[in-house]
Protein backbone atom coordinates (compact mmCIF):
# COMPACT_ATOMS: atom_id res chain seq x y z
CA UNK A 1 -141.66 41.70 101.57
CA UNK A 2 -142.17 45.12 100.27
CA UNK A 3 -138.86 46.72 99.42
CA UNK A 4 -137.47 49.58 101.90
CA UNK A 5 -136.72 52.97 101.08
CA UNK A 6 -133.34 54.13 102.42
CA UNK A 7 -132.78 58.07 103.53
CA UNK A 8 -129.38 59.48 102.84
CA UNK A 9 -127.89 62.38 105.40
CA UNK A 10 -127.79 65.53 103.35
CA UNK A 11 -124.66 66.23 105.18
CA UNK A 12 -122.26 62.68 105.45
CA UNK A 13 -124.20 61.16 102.47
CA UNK A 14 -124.62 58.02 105.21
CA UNK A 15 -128.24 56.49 106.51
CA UNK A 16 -128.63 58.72 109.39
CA UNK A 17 -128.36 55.66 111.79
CA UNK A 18 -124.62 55.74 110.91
CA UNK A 19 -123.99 59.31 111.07
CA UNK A 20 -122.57 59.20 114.34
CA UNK A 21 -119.41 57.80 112.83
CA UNK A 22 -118.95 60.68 110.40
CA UNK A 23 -118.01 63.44 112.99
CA UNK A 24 -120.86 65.55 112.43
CA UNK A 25 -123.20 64.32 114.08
CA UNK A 26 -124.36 67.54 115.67
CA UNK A 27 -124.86 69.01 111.41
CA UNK A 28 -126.49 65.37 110.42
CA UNK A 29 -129.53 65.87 113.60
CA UNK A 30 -129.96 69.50 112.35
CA UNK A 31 -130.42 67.81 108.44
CA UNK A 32 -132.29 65.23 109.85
CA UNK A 33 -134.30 67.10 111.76
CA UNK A 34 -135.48 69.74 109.09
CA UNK A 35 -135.60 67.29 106.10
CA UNK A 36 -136.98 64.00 108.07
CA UNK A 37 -138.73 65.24 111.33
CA UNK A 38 -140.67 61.75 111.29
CA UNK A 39 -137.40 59.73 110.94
CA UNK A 40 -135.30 62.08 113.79
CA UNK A 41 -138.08 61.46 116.20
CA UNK A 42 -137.79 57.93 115.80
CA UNK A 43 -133.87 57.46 116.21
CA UNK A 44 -133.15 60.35 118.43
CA UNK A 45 -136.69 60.38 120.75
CA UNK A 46 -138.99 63.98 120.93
CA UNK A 47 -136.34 66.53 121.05
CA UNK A 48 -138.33 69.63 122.14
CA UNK A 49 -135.63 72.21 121.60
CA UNK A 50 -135.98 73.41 118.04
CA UNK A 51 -134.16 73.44 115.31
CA UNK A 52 -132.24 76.63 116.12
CA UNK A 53 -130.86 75.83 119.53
CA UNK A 54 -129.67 72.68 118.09
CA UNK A 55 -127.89 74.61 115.62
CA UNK A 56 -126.56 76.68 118.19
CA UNK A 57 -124.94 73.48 119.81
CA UNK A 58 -123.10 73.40 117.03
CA UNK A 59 -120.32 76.04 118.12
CA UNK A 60 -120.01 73.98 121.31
CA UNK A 61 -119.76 70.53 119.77
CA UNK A 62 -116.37 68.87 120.75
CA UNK A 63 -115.19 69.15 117.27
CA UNK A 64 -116.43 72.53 116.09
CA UNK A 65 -117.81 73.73 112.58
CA UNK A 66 -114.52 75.15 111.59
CA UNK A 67 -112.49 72.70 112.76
CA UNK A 68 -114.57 69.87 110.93
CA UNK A 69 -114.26 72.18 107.83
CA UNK A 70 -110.47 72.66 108.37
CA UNK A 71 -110.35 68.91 108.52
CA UNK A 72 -112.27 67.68 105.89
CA UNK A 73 -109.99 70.26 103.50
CA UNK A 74 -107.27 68.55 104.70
CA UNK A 75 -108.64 65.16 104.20
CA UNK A 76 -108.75 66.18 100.48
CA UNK A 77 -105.33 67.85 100.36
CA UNK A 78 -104.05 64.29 100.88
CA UNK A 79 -106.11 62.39 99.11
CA UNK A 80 -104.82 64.72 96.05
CA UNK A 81 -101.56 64.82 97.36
CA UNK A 82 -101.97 60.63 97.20
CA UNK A 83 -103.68 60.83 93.73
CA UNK A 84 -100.67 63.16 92.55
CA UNK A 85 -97.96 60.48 94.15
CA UNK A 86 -99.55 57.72 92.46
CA UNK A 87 -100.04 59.84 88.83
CA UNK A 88 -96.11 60.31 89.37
CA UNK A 89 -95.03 56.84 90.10
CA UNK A 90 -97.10 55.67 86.86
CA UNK A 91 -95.67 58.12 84.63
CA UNK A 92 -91.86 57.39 86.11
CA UNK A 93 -92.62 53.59 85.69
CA UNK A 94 -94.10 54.47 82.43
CA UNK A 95 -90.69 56.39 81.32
CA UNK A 96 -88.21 54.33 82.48
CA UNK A 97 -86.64 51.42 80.25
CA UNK A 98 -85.49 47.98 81.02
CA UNK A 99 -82.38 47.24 79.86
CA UNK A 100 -81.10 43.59 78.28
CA UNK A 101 -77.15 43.98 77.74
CA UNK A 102 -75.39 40.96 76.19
CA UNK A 103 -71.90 40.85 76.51
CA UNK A 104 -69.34 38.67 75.27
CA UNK A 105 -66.90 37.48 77.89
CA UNK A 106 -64.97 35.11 75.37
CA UNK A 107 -65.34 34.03 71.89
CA UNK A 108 -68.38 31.74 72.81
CA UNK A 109 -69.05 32.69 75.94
CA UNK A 110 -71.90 35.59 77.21
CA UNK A 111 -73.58 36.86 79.92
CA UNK A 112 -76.42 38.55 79.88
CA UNK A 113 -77.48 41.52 82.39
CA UNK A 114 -80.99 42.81 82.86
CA UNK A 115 -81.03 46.60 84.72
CA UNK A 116 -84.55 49.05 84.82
CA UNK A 117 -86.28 46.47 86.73
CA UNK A 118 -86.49 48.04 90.36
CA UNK A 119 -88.41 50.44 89.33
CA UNK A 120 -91.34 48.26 89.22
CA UNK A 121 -91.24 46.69 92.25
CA UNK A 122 -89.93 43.63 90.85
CA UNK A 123 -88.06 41.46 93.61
CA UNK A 124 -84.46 40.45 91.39
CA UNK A 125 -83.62 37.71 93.42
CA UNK A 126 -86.58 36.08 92.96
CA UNK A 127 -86.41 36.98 89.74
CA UNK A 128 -82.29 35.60 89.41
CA UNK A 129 -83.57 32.26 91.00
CA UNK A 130 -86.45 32.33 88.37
CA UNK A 131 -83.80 32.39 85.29
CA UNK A 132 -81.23 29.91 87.22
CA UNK A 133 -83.73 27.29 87.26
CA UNK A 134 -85.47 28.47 84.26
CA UNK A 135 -81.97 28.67 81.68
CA UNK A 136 -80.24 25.84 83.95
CA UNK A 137 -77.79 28.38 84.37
CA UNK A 138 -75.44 30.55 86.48
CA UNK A 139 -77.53 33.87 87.53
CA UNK A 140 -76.84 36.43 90.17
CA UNK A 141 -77.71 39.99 91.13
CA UNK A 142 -74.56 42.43 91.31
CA UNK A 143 -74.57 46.32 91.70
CA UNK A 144 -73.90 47.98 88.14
CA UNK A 145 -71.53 51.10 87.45
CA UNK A 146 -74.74 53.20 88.47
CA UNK A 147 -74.61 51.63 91.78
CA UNK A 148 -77.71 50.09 90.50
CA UNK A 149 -79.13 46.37 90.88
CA UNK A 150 -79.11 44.22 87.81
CA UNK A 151 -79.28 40.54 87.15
CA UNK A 152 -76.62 38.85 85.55
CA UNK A 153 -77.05 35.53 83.81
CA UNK A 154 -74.69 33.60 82.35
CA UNK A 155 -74.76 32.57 78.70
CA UNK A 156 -76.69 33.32 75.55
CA UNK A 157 -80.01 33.51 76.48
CA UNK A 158 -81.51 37.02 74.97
CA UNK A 159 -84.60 36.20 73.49
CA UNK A 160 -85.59 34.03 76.11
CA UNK A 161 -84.72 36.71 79.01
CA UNK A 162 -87.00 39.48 76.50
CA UNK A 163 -89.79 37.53 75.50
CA UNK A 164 -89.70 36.54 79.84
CA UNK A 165 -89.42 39.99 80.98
CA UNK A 166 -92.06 41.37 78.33
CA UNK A 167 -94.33 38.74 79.82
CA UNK A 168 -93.63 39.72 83.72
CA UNK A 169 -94.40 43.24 83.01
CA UNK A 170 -97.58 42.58 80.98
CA UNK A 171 -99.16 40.35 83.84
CA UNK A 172 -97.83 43.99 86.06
CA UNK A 173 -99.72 45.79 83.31
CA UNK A 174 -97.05 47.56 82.06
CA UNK A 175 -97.03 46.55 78.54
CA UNK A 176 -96.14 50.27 77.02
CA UNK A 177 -92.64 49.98 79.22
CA UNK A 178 -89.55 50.03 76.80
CA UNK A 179 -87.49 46.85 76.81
CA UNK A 180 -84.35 48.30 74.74
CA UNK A 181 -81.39 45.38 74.06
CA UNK A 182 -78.00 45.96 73.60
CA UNK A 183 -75.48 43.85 72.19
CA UNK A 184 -71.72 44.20 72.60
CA UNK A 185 -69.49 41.92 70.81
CA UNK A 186 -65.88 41.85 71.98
CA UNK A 187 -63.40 43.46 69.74
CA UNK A 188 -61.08 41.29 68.08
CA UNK A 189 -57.43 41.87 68.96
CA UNK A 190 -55.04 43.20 66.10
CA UNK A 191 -52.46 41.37 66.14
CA UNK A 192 -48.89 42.62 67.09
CA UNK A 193 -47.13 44.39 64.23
CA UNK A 194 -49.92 45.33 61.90
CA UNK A 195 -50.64 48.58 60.52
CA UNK A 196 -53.02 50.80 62.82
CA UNK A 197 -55.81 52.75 60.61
């Protein structure tokens, strides 16, 4: 079987059988029928009005020349618009931090609470089940002082929680994110009576 040779419309850039779909149909027959007279005679039948009276049509067409013009700009406004959207959401998720806090609550005891991860459209309480079952331990997700979500795990489990989260965002493919840890330490109390620096 001897391989085909397919015609692209000058003015969609589809076969013309499909250019019906595009909108312009009316611009694709006047392509067509200048570029591929052979081709328009087959799909459309001997049109005997010529080329210029088909042009004509245009103006009359249900959608208009302008109109198809004014909508195809817009087409493209939002498709940059969309582009410009997503650029911004890559280079917020790509400036933001995650944050690994580990607190002491008593002299043995920590928690540990994770905060940055919304951002990337990370579900926490998944994620909080995740480290429960994970650590075999106590894990919730509270609002911070920033009114913020974080995840709050109970006991000393820091490297674990890191070396999880930098996993989780390299299978997002966010491996350049910043994981920054913090660790507070209560302070000891003075006891009563001594001197005060």
């Amino acid at each position: 079987m001897p391989l085909q040779e397919v015609v692209y419309c000058g003015v969609c850039s589809y076969p013309p059988e499909y250019c019906e779909f595009t909108g312009k149909l009316k611009r694709c027959k006047v392509w067509l029928k200048e570029n591929h007279p052979d081709l328009f005679t087959k799909l459309y039948g001997d049109d005997n009005g010529d080329v210029a009276a088909v042009a004509g049509k245009l103006a009359e067409s249900s959608i208009g020349e302008e109109r198809e013009e004014k909508l195809e700009k817009d087409l493209l406004k939002l498709q940059t618009k969309q582009e410009n959207r997503e650029q911004r959401e890559l280079a917020k998720k790509l400036s933001s931090k995650v944050i690994i806090k580990r607190e002491a609550r008593t002299k043995r005891k920590f928690i540990i609470a994770i905060s940055g991860l919304e951002v990337f459209e990370i579900d926490m309480k998944k994620l909080a089940k995740t480290f429960a079952s994970k650590f075999a331990t106590g894990c919730s997700v509270s609002k911070n002082a920033e009114k913020k979500e974080e995840i709050v795990i109970q006991g000393d489990v820091l490297e674990a929680v890191e070396a999880y989260i930098h996993s989780l965002l390299k299978e997002k493919g966010l491996k350049d994110v910043k994981v920054e840890t913090i660790d507070t330490k209560m302070k000891k109390k003075k006891p009563e009576g001594a001197p005060t620096a």
